[in-house]
Protein backbone atom coordinates (compact mmCIF):
# COMPACT_ATOMS: atom_id res chain seq x y z
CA UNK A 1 21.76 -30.62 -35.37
CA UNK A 2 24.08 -27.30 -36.05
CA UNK A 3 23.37 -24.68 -34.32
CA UNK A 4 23.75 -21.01 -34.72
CA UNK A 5 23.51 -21.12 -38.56
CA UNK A 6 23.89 -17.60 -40.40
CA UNK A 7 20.18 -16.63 -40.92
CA UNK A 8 21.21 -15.52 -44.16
CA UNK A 9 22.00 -19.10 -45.07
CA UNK A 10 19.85 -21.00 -47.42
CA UNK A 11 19.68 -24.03 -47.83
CA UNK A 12 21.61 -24.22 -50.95
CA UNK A 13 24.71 -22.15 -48.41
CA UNK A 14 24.32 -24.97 -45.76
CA UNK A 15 24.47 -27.87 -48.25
CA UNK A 16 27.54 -25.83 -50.33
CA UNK A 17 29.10 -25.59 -46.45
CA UNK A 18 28.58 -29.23 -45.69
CA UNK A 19 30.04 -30.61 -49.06
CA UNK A 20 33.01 -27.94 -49.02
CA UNK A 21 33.73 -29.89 -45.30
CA UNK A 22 33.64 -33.41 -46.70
CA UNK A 23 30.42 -33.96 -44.76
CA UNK A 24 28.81 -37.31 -45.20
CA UNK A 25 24.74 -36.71 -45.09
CA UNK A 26 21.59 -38.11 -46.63
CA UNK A 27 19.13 -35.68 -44.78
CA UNK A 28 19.21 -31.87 -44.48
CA UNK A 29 16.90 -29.30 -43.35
CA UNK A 30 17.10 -25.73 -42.56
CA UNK A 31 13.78 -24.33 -41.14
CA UNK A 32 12.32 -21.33 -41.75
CA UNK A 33 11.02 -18.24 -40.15
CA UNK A 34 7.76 -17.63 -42.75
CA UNK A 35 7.30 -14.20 -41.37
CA UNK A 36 11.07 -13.10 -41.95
CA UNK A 37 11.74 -15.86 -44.50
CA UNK A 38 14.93 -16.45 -42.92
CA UNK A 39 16.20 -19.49 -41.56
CA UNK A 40 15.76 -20.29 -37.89
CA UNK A 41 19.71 -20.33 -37.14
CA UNK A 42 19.82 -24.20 -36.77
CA UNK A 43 20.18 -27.14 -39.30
CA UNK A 44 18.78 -30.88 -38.96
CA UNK A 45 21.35 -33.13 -40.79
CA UNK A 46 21.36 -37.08 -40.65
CA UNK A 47 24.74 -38.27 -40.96
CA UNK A 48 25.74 -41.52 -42.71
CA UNK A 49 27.45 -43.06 -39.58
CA UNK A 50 28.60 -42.52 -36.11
CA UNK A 51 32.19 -41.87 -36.67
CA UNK A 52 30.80 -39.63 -39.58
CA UNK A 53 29.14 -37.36 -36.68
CA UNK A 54 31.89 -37.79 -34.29
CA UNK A 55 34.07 -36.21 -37.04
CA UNK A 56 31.79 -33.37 -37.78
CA UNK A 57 31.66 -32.67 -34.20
CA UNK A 58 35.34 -31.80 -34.79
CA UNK A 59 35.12 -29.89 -38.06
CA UNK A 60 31.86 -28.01 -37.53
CA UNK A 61 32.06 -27.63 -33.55
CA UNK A 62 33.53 -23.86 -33.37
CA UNK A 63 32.98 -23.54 -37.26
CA UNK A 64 32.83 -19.77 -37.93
CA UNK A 65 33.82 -19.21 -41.69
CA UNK A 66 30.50 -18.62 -43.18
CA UNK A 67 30.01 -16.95 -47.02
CA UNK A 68 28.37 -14.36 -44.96
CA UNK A 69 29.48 -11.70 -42.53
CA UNK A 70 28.50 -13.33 -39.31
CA UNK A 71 29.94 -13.70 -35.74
CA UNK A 72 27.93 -16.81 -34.99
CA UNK A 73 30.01 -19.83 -34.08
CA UNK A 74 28.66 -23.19 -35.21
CA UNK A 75 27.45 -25.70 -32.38
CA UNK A 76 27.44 -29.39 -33.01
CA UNK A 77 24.15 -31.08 -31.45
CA UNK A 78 23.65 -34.79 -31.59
CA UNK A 79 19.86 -35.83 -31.69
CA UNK A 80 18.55 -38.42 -29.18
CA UNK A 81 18.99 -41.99 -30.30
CA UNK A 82 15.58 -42.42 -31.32
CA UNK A 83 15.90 -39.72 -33.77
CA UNK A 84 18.60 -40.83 -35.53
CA UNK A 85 17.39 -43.20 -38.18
CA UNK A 86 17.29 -41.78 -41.42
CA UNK A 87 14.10 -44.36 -42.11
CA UNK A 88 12.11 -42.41 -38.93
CA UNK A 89 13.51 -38.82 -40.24
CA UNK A 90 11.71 -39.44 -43.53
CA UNK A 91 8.54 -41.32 -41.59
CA UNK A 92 8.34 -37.97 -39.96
CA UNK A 93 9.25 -35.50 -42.48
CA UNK A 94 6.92 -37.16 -45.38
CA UNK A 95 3.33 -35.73 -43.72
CA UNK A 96 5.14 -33.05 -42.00
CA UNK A 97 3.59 -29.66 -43.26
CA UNK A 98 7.05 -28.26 -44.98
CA UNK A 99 6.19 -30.77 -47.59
CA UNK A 100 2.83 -29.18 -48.54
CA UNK A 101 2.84 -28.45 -52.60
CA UNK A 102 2.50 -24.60 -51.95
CA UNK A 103 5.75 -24.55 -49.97
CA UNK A 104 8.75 -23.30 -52.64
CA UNK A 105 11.21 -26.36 -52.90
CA UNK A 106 13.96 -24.16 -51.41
CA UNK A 107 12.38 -23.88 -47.92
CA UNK A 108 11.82 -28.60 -47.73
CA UNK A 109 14.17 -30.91 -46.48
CA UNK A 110 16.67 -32.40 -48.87
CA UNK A 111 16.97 -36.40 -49.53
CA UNK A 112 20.07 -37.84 -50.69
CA UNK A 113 20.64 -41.73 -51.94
CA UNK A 114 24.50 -43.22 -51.20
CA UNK A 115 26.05 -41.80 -54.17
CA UNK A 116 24.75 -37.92 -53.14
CA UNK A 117 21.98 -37.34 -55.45
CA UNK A 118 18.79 -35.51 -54.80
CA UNK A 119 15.99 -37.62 -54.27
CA UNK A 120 12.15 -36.81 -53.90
CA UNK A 121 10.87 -37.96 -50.34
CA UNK A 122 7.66 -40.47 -50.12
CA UNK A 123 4.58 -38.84 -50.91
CA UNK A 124 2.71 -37.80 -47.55
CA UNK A 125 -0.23 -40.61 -46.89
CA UNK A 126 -2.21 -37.99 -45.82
CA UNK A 127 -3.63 -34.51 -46.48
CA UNK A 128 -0.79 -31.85 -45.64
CA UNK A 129 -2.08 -27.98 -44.05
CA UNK A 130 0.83 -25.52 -45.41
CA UNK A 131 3.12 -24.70 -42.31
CA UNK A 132 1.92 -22.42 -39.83
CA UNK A 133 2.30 -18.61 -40.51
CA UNK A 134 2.84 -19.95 -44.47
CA UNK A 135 -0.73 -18.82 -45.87
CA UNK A 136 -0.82 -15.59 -44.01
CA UNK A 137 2.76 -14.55 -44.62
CA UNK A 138 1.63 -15.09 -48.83
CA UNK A 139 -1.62 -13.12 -48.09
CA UNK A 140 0.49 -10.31 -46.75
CA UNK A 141 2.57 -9.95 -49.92
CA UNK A 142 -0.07 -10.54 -52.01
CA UNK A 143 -1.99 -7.38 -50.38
CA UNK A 144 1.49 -4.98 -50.38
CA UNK A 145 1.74 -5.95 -53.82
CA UNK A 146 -2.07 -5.08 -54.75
CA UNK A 147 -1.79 -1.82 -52.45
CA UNK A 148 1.83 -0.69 -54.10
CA UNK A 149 2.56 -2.11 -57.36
CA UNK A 150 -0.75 -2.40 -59.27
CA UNK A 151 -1.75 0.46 -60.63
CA UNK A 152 -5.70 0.05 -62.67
CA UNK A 153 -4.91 -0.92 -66.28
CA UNK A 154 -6.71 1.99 -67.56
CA UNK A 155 -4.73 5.06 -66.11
CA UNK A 156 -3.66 6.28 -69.64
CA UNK A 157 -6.24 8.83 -70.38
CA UNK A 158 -8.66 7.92 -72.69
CA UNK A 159 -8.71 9.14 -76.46
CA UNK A 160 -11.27 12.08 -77.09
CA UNK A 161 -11.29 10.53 -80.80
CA UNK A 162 -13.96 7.61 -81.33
């Protein structure tokens, strides 16, 4: 895990970070704050091995040049050893309700094969809900945009000519 993450960042800014560090990963994921849709300020990454992560502990621990103004300083975390296998990240992530259709691709996890290419996760083997605060968060822009931006297609005054 990396902690204190720009919430700025996207996930597109963490991956760019990891890759421009020479980081070796097959599993990121920045959550989200659906209210603020802004990240949460920490990262789940799965690295490929355990001298990959001791390594990253000393490149990323203290890490503070972010594309961002920020004065956050990056924490290295590791995970428990039973959340560690890439196999039980994906077991997890696959039904997890990120990966509900509604949610924008941006905001899921990413899934990367041994030569670093993007790869689609499992399909969930069961019905996904959208994430908590997801729906409601849509509904709310949805109803600014209705109350502020939508003005009734007729407001041109009508023609007195028939």
């Amino acid at each position: 895990m990396l902690r204190n993450v720009p919430n700025d960042y996207s996930r597109g800014d963490l991956c760019e970070m990891l890759d421009s560090n020479g980081v070796q990963y097959n599993f990121a994921y920045l959550p989200i704050d659906w209210g603020k849709r802004a990240n949460l300020g920490y990262a789940f990454v799965n690295l490929k091995s355990h001298a990959e992560a001791e390594r990253v502990e000393e490149v990323l621990g203290r890490f503070s040049d972010w594309k961002v103004a920020s004065e956050k300083v990056c924490e290295v975390a590791w995970a428990k050893p039973e959340q560690q296998s890439l196999h039980l990240i994906v077991e997890s992530f696959k039904n997890n309700p990120v990966m509900h259709p509604d949610v924008p691709e941006e905001f899921k996890p990413l899934l990367f094969n041994a030569w670093k290419q993007h790869i689609e996760f499992p399909p969930p083997t069961k019905a996904l809900r959208p994430p908590r605060g997801f729906l409601r968060k849509q509904s709310e822009e949805q109803m600014m945009w209705a109350r502020n931006d939508c003005k009734p297609l007729c407001a041109f005054p009508q023609s007195r000519h028939s």
